[in-house]
PDB file of N, CA and C in Angstrom:
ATOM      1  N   UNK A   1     151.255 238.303  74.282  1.00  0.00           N
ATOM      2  CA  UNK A   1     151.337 236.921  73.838  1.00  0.00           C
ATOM      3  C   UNK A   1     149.940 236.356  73.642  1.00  0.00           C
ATOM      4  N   UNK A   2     149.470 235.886  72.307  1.00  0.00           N
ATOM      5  CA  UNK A   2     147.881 235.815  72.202  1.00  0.00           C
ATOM      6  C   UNK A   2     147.800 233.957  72.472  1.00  0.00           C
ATOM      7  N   UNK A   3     147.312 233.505  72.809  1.00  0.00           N
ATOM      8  CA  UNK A   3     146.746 232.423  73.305  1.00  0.00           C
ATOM      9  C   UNK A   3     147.382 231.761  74.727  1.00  0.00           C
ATOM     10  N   UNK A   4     147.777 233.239  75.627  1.00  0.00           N
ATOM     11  CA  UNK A   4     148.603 232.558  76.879  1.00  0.00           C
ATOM     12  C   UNK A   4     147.333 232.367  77.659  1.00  0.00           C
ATOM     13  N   UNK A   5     147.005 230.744  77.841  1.00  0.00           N
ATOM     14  CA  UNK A   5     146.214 230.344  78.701  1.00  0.00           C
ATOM     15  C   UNK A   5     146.137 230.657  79.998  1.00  0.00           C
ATOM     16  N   UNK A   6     147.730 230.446  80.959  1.00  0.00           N
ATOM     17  CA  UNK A   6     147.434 231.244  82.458  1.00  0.00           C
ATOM     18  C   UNK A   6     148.403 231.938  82.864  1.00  0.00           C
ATOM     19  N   UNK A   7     147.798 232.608  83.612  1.00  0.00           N
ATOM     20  CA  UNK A   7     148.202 233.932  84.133  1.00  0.00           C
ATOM     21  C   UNK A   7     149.084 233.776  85.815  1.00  0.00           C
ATOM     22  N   UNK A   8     149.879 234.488  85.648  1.00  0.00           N
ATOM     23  CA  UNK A   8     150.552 234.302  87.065  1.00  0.00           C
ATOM     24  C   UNK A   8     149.900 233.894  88.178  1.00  0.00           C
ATOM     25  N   UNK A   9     149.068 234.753  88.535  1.00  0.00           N
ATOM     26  CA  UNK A   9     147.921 234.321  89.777  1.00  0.00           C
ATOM     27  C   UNK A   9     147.281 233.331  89.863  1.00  0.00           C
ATOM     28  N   UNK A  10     147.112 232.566  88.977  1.00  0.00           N
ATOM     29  CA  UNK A  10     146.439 231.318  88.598  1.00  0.00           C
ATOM     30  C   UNK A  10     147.891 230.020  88.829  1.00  0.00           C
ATOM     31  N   UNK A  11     149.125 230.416  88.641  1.00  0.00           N
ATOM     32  CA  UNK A  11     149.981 229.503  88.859  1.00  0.00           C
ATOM     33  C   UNK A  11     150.224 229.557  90.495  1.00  0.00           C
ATOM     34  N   UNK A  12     150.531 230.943  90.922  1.00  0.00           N
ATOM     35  CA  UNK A  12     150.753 230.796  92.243  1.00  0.00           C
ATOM     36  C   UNK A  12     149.557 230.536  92.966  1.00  0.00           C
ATOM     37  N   UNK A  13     148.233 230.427  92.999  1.00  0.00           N
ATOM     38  CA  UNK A  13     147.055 229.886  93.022  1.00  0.00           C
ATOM     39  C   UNK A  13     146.931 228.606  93.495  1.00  0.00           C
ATOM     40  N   UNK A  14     147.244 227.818  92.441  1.00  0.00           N
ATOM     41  CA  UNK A  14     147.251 226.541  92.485  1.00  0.00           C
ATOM     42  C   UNK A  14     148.723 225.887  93.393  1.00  0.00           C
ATOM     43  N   UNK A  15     150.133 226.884  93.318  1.00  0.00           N
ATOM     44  CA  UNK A  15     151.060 226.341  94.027  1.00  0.00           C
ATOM     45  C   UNK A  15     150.548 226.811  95.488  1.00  0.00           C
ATOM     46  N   UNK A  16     149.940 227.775  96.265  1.00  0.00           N
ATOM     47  CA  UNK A  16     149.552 227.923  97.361  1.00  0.00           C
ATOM     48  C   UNK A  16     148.834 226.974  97.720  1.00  0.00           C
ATOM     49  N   UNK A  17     147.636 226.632  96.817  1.00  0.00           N
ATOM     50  CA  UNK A  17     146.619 225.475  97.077  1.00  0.00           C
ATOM     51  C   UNK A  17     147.748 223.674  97.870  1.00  0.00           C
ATOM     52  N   UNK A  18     148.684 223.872  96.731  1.00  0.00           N
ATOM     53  CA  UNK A  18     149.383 222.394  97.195  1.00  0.00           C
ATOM     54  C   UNK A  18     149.892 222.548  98.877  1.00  0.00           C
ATOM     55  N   UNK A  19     150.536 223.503  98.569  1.00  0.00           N
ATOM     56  CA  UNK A  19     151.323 224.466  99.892  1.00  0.00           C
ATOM     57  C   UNK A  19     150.401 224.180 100.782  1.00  0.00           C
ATOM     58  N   UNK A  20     149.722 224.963 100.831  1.00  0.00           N
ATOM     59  CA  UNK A  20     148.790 225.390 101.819  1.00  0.00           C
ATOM     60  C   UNK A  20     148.040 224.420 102.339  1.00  0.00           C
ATOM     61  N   UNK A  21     147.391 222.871 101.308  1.00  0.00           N
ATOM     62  CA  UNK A  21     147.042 221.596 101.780  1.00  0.00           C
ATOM     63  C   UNK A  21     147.391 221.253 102.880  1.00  0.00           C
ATOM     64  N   UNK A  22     148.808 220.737 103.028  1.00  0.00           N
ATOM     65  CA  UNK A  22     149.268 220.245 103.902  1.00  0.00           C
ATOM     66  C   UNK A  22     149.819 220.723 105.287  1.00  0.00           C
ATOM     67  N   UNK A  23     150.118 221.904 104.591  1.00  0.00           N
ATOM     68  CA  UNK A  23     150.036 222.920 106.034  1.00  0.00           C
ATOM     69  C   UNK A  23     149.025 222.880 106.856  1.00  0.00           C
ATOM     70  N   UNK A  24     148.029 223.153 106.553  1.00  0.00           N
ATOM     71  CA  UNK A  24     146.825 223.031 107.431  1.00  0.00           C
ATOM     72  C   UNK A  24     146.554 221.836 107.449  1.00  0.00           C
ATOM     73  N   UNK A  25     146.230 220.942 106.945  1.00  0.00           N
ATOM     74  CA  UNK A  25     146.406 219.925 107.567  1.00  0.00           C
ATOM     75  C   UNK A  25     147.130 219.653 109.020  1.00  0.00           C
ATOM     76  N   UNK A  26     148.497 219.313 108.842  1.00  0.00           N
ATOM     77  CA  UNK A  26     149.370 219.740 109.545  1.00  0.00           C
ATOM     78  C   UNK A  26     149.057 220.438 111.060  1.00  0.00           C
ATOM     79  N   UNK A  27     148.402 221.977 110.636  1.00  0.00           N
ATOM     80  CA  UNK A  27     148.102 222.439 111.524  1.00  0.00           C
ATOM     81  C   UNK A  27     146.542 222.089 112.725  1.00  0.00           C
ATOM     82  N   UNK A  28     145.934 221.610 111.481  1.00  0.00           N
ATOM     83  CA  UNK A  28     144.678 221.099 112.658  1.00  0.00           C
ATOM     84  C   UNK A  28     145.044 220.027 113.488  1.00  0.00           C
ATOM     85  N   UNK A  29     145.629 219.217 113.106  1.00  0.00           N
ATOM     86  CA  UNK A  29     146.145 218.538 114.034  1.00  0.00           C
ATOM     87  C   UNK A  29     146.609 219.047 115.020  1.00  0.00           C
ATOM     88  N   UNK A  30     147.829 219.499 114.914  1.00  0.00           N
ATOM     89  CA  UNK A  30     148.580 219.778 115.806  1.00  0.00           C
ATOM     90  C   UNK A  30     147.776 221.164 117.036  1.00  0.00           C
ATOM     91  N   UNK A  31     146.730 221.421 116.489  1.00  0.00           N
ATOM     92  CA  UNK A  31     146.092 222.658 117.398  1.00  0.00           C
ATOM     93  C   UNK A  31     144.751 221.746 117.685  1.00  0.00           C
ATOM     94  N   UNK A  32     144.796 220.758 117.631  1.00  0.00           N
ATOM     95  CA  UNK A  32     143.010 220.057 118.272  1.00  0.00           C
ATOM     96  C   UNK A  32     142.525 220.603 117.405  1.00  0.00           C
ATOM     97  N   UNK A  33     142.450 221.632 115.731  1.00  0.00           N
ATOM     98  CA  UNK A  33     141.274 221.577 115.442  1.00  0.00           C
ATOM     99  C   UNK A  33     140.101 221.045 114.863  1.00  0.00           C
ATOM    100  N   UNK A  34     138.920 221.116 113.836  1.00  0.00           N
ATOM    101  CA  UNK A  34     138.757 219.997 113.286  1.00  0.00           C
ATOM    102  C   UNK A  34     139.613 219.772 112.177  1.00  0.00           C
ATOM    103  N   UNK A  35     139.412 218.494 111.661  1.00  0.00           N
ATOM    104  CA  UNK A  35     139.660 218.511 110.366  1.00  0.00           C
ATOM    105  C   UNK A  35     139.132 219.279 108.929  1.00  0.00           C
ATOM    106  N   UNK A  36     139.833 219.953 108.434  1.00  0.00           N
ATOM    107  CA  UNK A  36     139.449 220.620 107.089  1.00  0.00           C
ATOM    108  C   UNK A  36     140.562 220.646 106.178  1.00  0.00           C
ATOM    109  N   UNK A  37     139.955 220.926 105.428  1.00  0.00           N
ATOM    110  CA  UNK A  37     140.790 220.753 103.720  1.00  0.00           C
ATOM    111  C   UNK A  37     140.458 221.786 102.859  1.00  0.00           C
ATOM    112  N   UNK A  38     141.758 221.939 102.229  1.00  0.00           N
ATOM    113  CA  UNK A  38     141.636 223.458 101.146  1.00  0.00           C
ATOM    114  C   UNK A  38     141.257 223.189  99.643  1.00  0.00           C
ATOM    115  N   UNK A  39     140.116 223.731  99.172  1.00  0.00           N
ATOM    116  CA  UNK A  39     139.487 223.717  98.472  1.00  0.00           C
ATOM    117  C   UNK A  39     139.918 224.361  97.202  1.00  0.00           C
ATOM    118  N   UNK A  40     139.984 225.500  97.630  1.00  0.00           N
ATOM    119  CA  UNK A  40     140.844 226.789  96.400  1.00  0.00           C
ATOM    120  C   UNK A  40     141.470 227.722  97.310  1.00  0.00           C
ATOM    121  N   UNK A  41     142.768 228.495  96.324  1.00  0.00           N
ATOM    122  CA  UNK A  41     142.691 229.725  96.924  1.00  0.00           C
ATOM    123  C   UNK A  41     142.949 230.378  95.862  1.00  0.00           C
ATOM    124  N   UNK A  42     142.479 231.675  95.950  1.00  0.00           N
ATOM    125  CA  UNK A  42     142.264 233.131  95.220  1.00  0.00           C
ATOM    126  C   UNK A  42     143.343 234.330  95.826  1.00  0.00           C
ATOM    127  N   UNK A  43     144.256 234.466  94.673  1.00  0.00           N
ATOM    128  CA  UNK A  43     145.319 235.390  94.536  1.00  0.00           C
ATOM    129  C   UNK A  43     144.798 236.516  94.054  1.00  0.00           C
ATOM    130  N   UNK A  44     145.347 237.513  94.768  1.00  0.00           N
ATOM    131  CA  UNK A  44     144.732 239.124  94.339  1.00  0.00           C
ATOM    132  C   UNK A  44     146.021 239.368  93.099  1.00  0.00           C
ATOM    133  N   UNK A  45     145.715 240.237  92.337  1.00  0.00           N
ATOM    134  CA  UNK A  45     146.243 240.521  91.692  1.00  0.00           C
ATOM    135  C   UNK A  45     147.814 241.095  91.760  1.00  0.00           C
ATOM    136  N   UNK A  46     147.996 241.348  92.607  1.00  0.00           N
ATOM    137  CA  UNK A  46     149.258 241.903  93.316  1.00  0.00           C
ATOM    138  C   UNK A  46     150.033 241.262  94.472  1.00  0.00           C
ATOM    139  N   UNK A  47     149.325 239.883  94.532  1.00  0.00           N
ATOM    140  CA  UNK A  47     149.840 238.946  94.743  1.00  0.00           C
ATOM    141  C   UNK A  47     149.925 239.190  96.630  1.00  0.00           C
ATOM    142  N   UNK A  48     149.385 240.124  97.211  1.00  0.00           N
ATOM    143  CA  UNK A  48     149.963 240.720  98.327  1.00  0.00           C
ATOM    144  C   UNK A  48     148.606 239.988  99.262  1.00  0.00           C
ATOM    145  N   UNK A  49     147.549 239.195  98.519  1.00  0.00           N
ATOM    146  CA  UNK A  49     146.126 238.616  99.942  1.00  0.00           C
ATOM    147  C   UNK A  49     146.315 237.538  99.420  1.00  0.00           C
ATOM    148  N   UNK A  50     145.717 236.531  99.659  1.00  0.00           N
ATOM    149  CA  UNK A  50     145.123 235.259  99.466  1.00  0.00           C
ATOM    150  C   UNK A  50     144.143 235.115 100.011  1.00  0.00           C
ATOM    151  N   UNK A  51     142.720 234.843  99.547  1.00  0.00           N
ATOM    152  CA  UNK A  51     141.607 233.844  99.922  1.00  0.00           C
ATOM    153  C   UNK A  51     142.159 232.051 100.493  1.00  0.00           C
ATOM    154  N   UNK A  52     141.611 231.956 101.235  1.00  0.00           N
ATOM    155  CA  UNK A  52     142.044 230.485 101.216  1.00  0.00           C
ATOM    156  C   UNK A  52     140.578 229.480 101.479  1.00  0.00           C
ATOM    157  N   UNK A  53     139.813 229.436 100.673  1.00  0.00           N
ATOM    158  CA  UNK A  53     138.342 228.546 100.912  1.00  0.00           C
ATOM    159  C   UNK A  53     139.175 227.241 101.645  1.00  0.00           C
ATOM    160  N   UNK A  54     138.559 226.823 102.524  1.00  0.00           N
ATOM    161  CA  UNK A  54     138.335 225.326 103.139  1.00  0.00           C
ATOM    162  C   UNK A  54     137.084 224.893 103.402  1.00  0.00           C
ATOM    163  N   UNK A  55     137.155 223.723 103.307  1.00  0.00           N
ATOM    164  CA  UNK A  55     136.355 222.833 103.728  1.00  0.00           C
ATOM    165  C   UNK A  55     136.082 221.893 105.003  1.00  0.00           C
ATOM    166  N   UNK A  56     134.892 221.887 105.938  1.00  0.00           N
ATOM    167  CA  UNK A  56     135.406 220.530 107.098  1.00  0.00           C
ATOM    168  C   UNK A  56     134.840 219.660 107.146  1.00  0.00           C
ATOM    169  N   UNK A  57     135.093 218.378 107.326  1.00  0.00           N
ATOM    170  CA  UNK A  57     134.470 217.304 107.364  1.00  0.00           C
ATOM    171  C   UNK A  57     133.226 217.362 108.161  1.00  0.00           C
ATOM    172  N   UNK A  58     133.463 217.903 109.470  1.00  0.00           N
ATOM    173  CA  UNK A  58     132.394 218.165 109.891  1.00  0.00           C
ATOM    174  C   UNK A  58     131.537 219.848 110.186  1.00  0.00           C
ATOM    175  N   UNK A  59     131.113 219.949 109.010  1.00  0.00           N
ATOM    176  CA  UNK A  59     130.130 221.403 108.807  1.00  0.00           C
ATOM    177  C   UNK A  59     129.615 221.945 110.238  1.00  0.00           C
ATOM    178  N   UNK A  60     129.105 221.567 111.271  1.00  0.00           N
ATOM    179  CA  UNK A  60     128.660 221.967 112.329  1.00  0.00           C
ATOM    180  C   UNK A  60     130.004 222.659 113.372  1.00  0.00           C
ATOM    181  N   UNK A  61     131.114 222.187 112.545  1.00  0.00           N
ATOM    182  CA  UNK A  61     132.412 222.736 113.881  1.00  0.00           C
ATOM    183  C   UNK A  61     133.085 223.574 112.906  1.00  0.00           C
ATOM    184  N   UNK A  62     132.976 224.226 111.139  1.00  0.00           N
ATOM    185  CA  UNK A  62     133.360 224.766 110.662  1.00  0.00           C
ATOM    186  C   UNK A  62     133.559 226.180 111.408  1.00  0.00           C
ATOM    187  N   UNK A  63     133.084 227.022 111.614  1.00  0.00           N
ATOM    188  CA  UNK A  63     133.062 228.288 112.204  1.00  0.00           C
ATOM    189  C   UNK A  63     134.551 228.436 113.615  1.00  0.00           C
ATOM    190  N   UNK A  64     134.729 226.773 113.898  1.00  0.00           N
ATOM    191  CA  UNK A  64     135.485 226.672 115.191  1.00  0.00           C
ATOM    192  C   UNK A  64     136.335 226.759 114.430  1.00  0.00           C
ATOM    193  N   UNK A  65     136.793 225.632 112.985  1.00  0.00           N
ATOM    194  CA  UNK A  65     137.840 225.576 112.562  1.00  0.00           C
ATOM    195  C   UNK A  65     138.157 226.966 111.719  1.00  0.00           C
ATOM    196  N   UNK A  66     137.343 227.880 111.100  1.00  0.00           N
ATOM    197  CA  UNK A  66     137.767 229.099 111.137  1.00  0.00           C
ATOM    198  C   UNK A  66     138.306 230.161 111.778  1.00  0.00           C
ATOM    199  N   UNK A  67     138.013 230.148 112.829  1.00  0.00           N
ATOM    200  CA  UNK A  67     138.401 230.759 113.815  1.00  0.00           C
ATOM    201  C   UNK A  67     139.895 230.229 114.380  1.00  0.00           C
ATOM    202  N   UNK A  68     140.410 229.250 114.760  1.00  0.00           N
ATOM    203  CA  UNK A  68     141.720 228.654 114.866  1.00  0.00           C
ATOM    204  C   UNK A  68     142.334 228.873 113.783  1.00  0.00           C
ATOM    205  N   UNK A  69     141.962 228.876 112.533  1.00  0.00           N
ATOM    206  CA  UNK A  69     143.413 228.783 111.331  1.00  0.00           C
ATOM    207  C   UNK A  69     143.476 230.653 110.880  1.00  0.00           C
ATOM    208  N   UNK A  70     142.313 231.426 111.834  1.00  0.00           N
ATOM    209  CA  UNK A  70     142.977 232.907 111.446  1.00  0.00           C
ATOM    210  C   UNK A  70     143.622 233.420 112.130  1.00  0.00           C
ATOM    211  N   UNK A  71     143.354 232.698 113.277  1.00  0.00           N
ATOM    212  CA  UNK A  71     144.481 232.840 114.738  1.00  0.00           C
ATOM    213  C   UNK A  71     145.880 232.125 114.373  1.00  0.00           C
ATOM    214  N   UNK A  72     145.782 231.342 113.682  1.00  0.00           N
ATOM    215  CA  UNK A  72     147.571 230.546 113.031  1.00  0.00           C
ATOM    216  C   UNK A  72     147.592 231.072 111.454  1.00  0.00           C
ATOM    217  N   UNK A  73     147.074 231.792 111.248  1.00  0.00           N
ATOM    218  CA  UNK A  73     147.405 233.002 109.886  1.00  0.00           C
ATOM    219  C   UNK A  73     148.935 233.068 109.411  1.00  0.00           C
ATOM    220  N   UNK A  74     149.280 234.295 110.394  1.00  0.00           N
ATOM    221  CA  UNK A  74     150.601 234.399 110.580  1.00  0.00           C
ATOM    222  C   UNK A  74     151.731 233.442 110.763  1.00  0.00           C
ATOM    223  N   UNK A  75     151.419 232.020 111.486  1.00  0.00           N
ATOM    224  CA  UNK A  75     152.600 231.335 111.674  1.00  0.00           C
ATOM    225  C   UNK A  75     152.891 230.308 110.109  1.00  0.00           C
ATOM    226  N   UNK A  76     150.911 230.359 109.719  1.00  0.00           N
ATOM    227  CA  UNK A  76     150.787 229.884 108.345  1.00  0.00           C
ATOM    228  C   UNK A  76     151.684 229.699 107.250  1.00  0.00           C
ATOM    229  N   UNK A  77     151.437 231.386 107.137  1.00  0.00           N
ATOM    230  CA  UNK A  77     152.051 232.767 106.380  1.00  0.00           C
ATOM    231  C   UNK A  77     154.228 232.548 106.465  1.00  0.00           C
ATOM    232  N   UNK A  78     154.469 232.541 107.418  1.00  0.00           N
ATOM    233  CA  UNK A  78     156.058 232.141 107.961  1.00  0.00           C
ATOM    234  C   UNK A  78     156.354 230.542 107.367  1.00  0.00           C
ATOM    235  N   UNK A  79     155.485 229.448 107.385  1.00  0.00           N
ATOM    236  CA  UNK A  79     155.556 228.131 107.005  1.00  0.00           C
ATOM    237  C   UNK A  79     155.567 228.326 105.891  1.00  0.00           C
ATOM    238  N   UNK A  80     154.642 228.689 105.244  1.00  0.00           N
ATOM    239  CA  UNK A  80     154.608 228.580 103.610  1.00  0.00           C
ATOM    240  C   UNK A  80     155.809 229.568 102.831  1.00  0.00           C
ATOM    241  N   UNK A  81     156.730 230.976 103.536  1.00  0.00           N
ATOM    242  CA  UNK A  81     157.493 231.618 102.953  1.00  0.00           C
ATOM    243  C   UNK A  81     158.496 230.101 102.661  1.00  0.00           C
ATOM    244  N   UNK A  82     158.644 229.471 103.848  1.00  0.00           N
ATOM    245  CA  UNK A  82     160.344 228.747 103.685  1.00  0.00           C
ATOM    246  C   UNK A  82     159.596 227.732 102.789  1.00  0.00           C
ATOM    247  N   UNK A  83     158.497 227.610 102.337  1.00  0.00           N
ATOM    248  CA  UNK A  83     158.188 225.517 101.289  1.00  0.00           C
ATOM    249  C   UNK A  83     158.122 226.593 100.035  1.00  0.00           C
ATOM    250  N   UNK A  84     157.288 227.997  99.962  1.00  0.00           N
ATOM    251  CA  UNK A  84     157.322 228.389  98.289  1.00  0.00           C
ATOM    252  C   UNK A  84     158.782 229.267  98.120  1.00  0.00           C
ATOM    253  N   UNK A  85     159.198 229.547  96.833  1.00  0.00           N
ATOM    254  CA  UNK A  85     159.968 230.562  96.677  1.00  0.00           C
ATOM    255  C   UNK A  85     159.673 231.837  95.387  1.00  0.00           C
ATOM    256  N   UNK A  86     158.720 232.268  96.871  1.00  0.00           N
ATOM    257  CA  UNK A  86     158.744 233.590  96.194  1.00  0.00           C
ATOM    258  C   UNK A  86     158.940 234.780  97.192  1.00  0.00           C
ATOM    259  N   UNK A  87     159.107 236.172  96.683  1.00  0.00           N
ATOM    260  CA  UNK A  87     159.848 237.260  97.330  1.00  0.00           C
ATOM    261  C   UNK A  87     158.986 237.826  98.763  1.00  0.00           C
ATOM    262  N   UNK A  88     157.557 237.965  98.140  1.00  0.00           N
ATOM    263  CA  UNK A  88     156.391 238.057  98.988  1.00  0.00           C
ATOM    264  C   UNK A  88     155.375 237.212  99.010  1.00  0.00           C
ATOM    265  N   UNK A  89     155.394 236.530 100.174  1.00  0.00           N
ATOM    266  CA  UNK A  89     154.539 235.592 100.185  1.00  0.00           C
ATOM    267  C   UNK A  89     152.988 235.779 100.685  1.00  0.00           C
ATOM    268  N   UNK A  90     152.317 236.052 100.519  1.00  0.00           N
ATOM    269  CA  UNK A  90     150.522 236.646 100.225  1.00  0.00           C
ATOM    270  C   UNK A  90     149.623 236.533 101.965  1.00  0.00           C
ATOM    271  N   UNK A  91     149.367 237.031 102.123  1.00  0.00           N
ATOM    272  CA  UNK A  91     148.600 237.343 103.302  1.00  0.00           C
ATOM    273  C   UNK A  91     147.467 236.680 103.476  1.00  0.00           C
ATOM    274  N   UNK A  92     147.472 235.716 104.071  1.00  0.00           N
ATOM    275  CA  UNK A  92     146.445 234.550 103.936  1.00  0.00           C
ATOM    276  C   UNK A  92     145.274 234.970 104.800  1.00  0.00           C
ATOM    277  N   UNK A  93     144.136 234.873 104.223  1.00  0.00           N
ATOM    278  CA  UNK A  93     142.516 235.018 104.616  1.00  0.00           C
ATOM    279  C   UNK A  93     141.981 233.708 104.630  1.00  0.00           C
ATOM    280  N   UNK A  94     141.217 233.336 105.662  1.00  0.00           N
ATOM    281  CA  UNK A  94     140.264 232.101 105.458  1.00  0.00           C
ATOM    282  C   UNK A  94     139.058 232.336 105.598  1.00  0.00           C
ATOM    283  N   UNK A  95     138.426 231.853 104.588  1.00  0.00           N
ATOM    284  CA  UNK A  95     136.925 231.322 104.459  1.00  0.00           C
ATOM    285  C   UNK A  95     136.441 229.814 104.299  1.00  0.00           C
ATOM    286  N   UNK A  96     135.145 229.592 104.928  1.00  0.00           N
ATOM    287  CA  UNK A  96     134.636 228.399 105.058  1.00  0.00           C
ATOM    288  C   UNK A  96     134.224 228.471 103.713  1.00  0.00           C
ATOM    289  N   UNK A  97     134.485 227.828 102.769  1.00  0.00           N
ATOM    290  CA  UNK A  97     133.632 227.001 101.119  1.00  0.00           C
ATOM    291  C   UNK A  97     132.086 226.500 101.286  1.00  0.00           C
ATOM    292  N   UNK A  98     131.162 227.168 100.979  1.00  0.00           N
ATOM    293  CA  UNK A  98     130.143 226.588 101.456  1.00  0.00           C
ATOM    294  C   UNK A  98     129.216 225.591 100.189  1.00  0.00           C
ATOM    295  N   UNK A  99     130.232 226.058  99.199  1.00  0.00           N
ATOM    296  CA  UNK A  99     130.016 225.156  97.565  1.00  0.00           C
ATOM    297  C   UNK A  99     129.282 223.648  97.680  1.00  0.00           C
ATOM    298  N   UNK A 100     130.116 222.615  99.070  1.00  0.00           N
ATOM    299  CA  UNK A 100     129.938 221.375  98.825  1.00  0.00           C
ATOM    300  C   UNK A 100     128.652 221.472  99.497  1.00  0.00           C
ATOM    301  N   UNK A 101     128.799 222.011 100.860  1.00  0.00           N
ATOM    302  CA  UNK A 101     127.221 221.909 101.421  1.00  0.00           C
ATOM    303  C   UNK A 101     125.882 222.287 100.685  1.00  0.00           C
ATOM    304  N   UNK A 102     126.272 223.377  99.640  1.00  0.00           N
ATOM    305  CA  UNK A 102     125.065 223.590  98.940  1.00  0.00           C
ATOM    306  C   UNK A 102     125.074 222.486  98.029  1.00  0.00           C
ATOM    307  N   UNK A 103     126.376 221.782  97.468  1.00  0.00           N
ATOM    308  CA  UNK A 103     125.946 220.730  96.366  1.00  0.00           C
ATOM    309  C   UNK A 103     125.486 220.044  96.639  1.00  0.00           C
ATOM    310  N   UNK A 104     125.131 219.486  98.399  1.00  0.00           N
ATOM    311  CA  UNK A 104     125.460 218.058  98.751  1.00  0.00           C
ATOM    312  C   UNK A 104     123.560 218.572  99.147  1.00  0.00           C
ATOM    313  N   UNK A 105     123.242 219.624  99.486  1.00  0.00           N
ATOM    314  CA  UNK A 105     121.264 220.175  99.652  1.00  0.00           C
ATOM    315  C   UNK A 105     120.548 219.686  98.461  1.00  0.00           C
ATOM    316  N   UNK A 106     121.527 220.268  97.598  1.00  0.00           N
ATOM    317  CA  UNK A 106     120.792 220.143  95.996  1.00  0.00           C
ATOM    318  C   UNK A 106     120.914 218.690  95.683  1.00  0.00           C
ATOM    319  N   UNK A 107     121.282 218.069  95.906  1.00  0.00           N
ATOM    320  CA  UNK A 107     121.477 216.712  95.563  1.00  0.00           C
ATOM    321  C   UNK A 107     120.283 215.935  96.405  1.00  0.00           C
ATOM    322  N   UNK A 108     120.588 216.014  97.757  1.00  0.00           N
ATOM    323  CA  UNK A 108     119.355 215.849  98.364  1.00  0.00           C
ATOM    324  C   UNK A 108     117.940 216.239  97.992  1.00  0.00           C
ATOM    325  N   UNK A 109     117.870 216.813  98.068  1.00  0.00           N
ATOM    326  CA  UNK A 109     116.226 217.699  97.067  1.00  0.00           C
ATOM    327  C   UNK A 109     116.027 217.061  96.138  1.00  0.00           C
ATOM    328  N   UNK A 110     117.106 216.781  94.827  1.00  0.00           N
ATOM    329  CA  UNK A 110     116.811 215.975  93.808  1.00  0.00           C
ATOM    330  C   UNK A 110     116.687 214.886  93.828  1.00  0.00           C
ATOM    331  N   UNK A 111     116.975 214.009  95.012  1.00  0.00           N
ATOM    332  CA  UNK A 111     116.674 212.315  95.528  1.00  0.00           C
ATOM    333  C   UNK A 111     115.425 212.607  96.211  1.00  0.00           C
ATOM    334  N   UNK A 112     114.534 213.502  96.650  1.00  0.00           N
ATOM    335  CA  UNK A 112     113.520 213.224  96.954  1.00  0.00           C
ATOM    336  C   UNK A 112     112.313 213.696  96.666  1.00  0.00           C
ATOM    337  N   UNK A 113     112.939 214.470  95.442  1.00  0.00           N
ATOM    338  CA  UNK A 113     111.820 214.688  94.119  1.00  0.00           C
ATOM    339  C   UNK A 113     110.915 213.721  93.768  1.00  0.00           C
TER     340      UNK A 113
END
């Protein structure tokens, strides 16, 4: 099909991203951790991993809040089968996004140029 703009992985992508928002959300709360927010996530081609970039409000406790949401992976992973409907639901990985902190350096640098 010549001008098919997106591709499966890119739909379930963006439906994990919604998914997955509020879940964690959800979940930092409910586990004391910090607050963070999902940025993107990246579908493997076979639909069988997920990347899940987040973000935390507060950068200095990121590493904590990584560490808690790979330890709630799995219960993640079980939450999001019953909100999406699909057959296999993707094996969630987290990474800290370090995109904003570098935008937010570079920005700085350029205010005191």
């Amino acid at each position: 099909m010549p001008g098919k703009a997106f591709h499966r992985t890119d739909r379930v992508s963006a439906q994990l991203r919604r998914e997955l928002g509020a879940l964690v959300h959800a979940a930092a709360r409910e586990h004391a951790l910090p607050s963070v927010s999902v940025s993107d996530v990246e579908v493997s081609r076979d639909l069988a991993h997920a990347k899940v970039f987040v973000t935390a409000l507060q950068p200095e406790r990121a590493r904590e809040a990584i560490k808690g949401l790979k330890a709630l992976a799995p219960e993640l992973r079980h939450q999001l089968a019953r909100a999406v409907k699909m057959r296999h639901v993707p094996e969630l990985h987290f990474h800290y996004d370090e995109s904003l902190d570098r935008g937010e350096r570079i920005d700085q640098l350029l205010r005191d140029a």
